[in-house]
PDB file of N, CA and C in Angstrom:
ATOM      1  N   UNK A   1      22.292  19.801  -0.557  1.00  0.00           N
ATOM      2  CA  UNK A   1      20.889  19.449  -0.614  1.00  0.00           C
ATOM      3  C   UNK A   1      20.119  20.460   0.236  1.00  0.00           C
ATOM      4  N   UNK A   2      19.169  21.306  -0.583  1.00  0.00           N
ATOM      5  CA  UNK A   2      18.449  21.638   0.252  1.00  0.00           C
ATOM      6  C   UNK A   2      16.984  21.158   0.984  1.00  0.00           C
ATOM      7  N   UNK A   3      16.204  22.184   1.805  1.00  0.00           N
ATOM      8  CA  UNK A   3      15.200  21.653   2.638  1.00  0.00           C
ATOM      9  C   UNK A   3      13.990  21.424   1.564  1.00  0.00           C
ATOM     10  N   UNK A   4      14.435  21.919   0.363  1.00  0.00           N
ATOM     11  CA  UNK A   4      13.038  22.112  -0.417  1.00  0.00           C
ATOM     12  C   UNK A   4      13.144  20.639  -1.062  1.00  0.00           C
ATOM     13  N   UNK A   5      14.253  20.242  -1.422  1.00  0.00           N
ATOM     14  CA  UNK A   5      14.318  19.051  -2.075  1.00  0.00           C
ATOM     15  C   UNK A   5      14.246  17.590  -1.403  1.00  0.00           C
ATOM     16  N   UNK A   6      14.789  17.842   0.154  1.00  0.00           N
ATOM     17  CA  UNK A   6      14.472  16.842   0.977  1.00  0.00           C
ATOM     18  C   UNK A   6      12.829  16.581   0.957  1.00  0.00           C
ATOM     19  N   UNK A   7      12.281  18.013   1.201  1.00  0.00           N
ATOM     20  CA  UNK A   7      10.885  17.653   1.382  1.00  0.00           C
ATOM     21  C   UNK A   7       9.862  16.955   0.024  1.00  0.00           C
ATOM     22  N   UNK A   8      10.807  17.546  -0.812  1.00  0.00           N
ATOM     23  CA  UNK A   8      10.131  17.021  -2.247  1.00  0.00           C
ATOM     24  C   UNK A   8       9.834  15.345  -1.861  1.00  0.00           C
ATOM     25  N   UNK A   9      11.174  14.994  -1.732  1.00  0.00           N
ATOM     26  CA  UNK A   9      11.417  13.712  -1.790  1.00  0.00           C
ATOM     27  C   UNK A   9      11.128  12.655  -0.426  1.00  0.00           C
ATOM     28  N   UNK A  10      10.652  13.067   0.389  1.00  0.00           N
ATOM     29  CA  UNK A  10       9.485  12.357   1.303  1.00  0.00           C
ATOM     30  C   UNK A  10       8.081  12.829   0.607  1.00  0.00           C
ATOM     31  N   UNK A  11       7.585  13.549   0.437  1.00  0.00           N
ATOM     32  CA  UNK A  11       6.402  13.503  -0.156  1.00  0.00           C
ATOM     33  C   UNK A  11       6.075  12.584  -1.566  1.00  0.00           C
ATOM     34  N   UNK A  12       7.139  12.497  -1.953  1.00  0.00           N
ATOM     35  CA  UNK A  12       6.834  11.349  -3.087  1.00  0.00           C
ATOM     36  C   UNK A  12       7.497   9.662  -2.139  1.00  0.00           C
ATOM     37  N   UNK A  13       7.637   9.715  -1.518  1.00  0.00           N
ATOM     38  CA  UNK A  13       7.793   8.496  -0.855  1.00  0.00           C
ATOM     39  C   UNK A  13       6.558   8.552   0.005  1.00  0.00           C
ATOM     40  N   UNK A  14       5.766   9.290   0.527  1.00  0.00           N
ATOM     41  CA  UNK A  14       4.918   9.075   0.939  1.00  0.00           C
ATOM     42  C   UNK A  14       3.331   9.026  -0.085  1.00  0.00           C
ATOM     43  N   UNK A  15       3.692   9.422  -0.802  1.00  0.00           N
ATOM     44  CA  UNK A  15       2.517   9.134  -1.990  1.00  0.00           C
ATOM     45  C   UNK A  15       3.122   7.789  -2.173  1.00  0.00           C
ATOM     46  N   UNK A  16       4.486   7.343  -2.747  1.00  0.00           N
ATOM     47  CA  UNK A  16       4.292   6.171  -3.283  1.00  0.00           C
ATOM     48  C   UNK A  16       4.377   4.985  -2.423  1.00  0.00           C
ATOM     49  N   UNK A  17       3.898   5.323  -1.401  1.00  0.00           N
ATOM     50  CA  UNK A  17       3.862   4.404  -0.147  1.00  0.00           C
ATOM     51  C   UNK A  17       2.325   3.723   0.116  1.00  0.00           C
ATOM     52  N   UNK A  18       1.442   5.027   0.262  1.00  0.00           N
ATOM     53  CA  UNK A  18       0.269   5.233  -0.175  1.00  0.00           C
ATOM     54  C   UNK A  18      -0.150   4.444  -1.417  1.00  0.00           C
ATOM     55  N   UNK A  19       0.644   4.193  -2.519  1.00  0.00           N
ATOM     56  CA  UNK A  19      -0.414   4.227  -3.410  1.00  0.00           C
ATOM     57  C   UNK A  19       0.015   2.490  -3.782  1.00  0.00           C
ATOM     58  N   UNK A  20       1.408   1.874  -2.898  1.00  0.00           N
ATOM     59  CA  UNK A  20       1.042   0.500  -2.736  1.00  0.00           C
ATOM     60  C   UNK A  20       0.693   0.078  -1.549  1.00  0.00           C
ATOM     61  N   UNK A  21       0.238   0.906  -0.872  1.00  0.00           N
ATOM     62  CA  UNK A  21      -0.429   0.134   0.417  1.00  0.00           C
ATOM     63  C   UNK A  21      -2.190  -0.329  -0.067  1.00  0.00           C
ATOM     64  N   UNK A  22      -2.177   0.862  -1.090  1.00  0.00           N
ATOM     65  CA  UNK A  22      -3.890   0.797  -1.370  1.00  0.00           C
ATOM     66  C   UNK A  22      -4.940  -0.606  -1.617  1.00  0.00           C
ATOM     67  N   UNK A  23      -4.012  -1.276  -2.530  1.00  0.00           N
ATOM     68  CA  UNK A  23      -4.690  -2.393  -2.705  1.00  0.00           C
ATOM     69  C   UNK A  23      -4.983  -3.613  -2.236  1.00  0.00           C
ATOM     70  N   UNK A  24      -3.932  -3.570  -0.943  1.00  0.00           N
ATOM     71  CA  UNK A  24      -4.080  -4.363   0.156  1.00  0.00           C
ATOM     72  C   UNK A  24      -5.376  -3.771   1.334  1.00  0.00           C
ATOM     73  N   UNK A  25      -4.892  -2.785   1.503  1.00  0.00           N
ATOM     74  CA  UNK A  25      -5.649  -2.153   2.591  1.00  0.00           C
ATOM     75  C   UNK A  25      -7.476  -1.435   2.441  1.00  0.00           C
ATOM     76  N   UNK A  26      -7.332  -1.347   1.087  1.00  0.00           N
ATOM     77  CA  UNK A  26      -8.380  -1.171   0.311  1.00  0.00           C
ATOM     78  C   UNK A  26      -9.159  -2.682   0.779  1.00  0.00           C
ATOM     79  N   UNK A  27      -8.803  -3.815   0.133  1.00  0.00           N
ATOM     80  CA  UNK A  27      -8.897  -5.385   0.042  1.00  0.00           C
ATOM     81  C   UNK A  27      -9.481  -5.793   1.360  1.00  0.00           C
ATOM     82  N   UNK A  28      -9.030  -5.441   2.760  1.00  0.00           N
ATOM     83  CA  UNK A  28      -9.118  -5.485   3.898  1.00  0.00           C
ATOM     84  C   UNK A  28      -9.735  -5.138   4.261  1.00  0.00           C
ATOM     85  N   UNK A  29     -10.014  -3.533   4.140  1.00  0.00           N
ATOM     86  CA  UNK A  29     -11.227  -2.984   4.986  1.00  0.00           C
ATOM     87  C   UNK A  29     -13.068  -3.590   4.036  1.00  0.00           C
ATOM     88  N   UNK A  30     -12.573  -3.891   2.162  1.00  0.00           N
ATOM     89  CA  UNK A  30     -14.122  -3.906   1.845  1.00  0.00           C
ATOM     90  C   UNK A  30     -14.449  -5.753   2.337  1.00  0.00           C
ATOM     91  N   UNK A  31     -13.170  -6.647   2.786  1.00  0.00           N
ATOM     92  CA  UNK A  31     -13.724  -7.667   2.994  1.00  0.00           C
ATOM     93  C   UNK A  31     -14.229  -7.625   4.440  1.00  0.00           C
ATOM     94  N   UNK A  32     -13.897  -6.650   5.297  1.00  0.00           N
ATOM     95  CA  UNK A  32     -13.638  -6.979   7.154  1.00  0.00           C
ATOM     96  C   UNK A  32     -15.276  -6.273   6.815  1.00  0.00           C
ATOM     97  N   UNK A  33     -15.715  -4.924   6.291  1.00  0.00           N
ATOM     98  CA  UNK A  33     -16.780  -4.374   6.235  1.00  0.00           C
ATOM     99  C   UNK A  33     -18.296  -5.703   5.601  1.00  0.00           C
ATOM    100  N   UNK A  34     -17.703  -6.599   4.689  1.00  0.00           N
ATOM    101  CA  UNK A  34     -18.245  -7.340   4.097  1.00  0.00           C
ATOM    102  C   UNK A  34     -19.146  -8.386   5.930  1.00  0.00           C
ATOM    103  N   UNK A  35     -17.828  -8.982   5.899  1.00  0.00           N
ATOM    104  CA  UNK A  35     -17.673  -9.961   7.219  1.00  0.00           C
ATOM    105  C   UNK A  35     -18.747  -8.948   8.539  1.00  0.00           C
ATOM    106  N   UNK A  36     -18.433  -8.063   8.698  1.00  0.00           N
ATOM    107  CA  UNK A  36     -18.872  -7.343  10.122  1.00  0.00           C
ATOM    108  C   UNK A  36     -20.901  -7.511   9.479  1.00  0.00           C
ATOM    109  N   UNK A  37     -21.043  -6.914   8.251  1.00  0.00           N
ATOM    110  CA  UNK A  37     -21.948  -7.076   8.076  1.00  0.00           C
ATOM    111  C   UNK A  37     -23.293  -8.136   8.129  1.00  0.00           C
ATOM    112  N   UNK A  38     -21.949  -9.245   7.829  1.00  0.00           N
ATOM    113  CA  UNK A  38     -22.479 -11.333   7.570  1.00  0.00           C
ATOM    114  C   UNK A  38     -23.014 -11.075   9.484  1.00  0.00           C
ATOM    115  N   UNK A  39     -21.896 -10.783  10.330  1.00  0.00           N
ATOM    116  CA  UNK A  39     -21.624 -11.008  11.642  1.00  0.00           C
ATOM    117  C   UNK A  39     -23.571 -10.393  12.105  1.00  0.00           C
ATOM    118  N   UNK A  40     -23.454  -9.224  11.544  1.00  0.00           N
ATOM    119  CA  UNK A  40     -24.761  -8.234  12.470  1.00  0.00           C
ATOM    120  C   UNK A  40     -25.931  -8.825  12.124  1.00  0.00           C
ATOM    121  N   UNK A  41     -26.385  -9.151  10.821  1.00  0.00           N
ATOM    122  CA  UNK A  41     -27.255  -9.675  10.199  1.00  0.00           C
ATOM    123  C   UNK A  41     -27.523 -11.350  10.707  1.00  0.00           C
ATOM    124  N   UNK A  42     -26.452 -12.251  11.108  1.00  0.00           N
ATOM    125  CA  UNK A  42     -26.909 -13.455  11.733  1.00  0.00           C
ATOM    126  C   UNK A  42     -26.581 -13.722  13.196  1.00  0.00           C
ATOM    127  N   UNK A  43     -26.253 -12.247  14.072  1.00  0.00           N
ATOM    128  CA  UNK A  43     -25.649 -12.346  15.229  1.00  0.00           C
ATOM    129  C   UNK A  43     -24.433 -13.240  15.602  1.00  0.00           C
ATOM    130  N   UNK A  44     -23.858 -13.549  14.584  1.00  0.00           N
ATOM    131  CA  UNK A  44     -22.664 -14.100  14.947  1.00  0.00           C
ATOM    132  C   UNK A  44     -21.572 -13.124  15.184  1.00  0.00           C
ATOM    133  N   UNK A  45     -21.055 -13.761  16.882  1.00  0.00           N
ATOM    134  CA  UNK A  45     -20.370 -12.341  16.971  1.00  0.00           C
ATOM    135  C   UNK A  45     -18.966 -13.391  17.458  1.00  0.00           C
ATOM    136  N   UNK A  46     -18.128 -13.407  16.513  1.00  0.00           N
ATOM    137  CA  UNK A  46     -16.773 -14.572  16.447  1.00  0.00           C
ATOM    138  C   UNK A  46     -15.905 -13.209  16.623  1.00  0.00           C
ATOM    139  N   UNK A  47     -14.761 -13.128  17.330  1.00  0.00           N
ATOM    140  CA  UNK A  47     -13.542 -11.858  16.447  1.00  0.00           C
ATOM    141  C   UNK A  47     -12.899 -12.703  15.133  1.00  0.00           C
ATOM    142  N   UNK A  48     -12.444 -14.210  15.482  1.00  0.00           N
ATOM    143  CA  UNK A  48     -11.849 -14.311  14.915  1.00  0.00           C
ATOM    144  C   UNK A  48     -11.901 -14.893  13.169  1.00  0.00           C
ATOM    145  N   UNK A  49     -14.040 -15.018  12.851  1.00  0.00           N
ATOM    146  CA  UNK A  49     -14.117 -14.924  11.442  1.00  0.00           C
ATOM    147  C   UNK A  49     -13.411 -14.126  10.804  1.00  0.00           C
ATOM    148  N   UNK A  50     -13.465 -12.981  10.870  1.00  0.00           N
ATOM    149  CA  UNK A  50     -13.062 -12.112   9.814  1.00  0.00           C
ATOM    150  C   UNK A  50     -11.367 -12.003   8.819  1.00  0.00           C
ATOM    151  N   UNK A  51     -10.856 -12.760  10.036  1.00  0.00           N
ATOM    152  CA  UNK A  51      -9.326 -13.114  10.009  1.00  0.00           C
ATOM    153  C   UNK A  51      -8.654 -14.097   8.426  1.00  0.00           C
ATOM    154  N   UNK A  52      -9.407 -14.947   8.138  1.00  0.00           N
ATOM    155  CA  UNK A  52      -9.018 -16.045   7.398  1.00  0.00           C
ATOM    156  C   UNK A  52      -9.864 -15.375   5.761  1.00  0.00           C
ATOM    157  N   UNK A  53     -10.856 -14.551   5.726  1.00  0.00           N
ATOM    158  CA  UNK A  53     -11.134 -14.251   4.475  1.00  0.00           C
ATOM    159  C   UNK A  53     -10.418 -12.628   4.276  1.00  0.00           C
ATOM    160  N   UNK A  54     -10.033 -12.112   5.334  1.00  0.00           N
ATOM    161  CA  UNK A  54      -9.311 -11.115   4.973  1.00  0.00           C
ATOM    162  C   UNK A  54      -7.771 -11.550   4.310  1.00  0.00           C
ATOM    163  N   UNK A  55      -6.989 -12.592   4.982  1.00  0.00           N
ATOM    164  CA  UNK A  55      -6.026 -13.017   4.787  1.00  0.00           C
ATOM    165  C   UNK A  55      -5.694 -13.511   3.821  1.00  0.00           C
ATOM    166  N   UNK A  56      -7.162 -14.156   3.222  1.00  0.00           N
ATOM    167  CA  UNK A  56      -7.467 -14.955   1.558  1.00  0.00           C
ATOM    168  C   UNK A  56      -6.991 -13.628   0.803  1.00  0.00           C
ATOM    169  N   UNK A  57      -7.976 -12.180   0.866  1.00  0.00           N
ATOM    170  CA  UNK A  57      -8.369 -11.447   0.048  1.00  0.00           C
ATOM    171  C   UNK A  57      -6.939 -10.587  -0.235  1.00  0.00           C
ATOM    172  N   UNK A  58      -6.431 -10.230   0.838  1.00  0.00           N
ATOM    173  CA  UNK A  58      -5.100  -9.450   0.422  1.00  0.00           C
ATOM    174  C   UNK A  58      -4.150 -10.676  -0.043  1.00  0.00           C
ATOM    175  N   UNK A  59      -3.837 -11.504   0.282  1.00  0.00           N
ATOM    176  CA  UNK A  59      -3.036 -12.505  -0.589  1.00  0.00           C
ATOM    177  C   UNK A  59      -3.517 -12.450  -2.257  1.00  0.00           C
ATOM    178  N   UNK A  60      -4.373 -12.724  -2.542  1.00  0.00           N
ATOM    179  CA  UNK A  60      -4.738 -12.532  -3.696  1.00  0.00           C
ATOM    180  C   UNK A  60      -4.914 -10.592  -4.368  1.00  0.00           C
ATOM    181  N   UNK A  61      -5.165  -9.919  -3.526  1.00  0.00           N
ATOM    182  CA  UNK A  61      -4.890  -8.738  -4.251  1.00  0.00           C
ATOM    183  C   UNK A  61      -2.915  -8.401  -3.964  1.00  0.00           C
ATOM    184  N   UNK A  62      -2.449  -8.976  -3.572  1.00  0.00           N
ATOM    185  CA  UNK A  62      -1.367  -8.904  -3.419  1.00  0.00           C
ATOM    186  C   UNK A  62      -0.177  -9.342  -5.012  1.00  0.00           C
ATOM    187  N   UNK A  63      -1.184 -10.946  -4.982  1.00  0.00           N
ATOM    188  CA  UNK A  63      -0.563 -11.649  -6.402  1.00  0.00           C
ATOM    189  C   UNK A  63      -0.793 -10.867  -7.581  1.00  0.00           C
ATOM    190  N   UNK A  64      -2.425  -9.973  -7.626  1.00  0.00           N
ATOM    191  CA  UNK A  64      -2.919  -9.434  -8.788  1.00  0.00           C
ATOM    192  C   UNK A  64      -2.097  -8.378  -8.959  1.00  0.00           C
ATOM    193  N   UNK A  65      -1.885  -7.459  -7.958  1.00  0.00           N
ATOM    194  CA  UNK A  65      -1.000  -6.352  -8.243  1.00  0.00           C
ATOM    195  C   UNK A  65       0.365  -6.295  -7.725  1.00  0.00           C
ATOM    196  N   UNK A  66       1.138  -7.487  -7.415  1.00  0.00           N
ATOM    197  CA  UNK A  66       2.184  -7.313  -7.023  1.00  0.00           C
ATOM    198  C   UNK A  66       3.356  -6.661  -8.659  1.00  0.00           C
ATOM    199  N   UNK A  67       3.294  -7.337  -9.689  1.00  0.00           N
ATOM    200  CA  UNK A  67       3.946  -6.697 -10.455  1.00  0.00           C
ATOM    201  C   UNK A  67       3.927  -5.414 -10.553  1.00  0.00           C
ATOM    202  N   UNK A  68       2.893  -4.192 -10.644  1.00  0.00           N
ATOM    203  CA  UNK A  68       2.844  -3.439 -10.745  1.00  0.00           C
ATOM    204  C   UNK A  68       3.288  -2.980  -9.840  1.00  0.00           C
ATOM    205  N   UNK A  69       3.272  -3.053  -8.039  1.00  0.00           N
ATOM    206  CA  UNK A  69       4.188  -2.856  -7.381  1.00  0.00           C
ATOM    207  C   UNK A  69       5.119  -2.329  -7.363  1.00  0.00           C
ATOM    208  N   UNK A  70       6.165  -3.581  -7.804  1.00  0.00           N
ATOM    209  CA  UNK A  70       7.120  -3.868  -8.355  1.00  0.00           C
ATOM    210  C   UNK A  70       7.639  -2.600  -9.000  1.00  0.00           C
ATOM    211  N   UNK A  71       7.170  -2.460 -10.265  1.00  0.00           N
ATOM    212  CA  UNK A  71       7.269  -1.545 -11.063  1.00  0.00           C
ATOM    213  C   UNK A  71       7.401  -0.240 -10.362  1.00  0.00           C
ATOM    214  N   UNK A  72       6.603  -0.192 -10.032  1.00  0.00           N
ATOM    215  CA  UNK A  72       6.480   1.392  -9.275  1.00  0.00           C
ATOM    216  C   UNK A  72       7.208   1.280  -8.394  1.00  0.00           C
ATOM    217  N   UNK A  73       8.015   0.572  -7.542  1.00  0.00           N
ATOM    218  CA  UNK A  73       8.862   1.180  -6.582  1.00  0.00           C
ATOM    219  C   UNK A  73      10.130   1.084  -7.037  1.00  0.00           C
ATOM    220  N   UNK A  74      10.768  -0.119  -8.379  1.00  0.00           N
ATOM    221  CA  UNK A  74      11.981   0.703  -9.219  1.00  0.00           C
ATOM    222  C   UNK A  74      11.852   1.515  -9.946  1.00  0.00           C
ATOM    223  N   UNK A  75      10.798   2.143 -10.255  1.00  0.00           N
ATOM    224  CA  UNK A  75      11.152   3.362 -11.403  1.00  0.00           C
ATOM    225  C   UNK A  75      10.989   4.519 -10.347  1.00  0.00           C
ATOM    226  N   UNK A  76      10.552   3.778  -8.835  1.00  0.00           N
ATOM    227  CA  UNK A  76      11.000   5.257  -8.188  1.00  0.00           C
ATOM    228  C   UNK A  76      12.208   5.591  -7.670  1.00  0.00           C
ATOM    229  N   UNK A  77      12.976   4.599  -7.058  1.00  0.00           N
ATOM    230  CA  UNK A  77      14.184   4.071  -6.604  1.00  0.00           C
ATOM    231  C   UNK A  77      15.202   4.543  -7.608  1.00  0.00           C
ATOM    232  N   UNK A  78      15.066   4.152  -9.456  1.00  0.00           N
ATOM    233  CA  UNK A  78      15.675   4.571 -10.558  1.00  0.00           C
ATOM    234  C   UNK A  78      15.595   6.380 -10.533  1.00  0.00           C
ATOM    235  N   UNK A  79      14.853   6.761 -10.387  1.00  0.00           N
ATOM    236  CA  UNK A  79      14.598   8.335 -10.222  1.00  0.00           C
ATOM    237  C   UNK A  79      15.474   8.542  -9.107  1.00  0.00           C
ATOM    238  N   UNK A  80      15.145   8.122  -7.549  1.00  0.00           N
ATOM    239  CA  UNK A  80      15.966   8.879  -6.311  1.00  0.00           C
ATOM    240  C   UNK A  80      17.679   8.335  -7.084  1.00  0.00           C
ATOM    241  N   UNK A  81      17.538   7.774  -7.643  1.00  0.00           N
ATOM    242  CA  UNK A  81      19.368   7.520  -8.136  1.00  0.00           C
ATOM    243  C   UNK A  81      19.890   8.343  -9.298  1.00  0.00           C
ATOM    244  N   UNK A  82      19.010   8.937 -10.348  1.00  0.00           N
ATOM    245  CA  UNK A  82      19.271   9.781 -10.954  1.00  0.00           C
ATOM    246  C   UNK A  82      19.595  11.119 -10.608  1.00  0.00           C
ATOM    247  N   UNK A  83      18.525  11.408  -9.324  1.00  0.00           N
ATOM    248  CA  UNK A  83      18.622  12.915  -8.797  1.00  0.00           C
ATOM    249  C   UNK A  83      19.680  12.968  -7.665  1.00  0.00           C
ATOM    250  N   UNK A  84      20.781  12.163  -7.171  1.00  0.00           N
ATOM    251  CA  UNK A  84      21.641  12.399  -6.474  1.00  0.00           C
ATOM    252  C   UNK A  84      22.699  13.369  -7.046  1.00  0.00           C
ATOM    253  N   UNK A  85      23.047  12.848  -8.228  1.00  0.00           N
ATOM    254  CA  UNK A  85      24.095  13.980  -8.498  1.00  0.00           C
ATOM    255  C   UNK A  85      23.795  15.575  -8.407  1.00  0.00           C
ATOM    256  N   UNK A  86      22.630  15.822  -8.687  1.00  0.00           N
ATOM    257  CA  UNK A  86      21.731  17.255  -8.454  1.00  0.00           C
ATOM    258  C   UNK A  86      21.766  17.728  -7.273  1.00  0.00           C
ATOM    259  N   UNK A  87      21.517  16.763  -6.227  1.00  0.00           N
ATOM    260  CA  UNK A  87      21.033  17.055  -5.148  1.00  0.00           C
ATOM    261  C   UNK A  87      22.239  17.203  -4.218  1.00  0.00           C
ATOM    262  N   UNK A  88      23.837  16.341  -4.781  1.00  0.00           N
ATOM    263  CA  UNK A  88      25.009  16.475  -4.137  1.00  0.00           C
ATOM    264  C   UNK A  88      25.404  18.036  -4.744  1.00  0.00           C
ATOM    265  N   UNK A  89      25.047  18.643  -5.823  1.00  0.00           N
ATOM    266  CA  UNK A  89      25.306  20.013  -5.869  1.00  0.00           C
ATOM    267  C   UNK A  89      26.676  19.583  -7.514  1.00  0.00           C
ATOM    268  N   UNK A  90      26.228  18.290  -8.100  1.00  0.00           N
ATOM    269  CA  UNK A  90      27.356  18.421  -8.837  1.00  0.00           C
ATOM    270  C   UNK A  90      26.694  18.766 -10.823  1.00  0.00           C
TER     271      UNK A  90
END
């Protein structure tokens, strides 16, 4: 195995890391931005509002896109298992 192929293969683990973290973390920051906003506008200054509708919102973007998930991290998993024999040099 070389260095070129190791690196290949963190960079696609780090894209596809990235690209299921998105819809949680995406989910989080537009509800916490939502909440901070409710907070400035009626001076309510709680820490711990923001906690229970963020927690709603990624649970539910969690259910919406968990299949797809899914998907995407065995057909990447199916790939790193195909490219071993290549990568053992056989």
């Amino acid at each position: 195995m070389d260095q070129t192929a190791l690196i290949h293969i963190a960079v696609q683990a780090m894209l596809i890391t990235g690209k299921l973290a998105a819809p949680m973390v995406l989910t989080a920051l537009v509800i916490g931005f939502a909440v901070s906003l409710v907070q400035s506008v009626t001076q309510i200054q709680e820490v711990t509002l923001s906690f229970i509708p963020k927690a709603i919102g990624v649970s539910i973007a969690l259910l919406v896109c968990g299949s797809w998930m899914i998907n995407e991290i065995v057909s990447f998993t199916e790939e790193l298992f195909k490219q071993i024999p290549g990568l053992l040099g056989g």
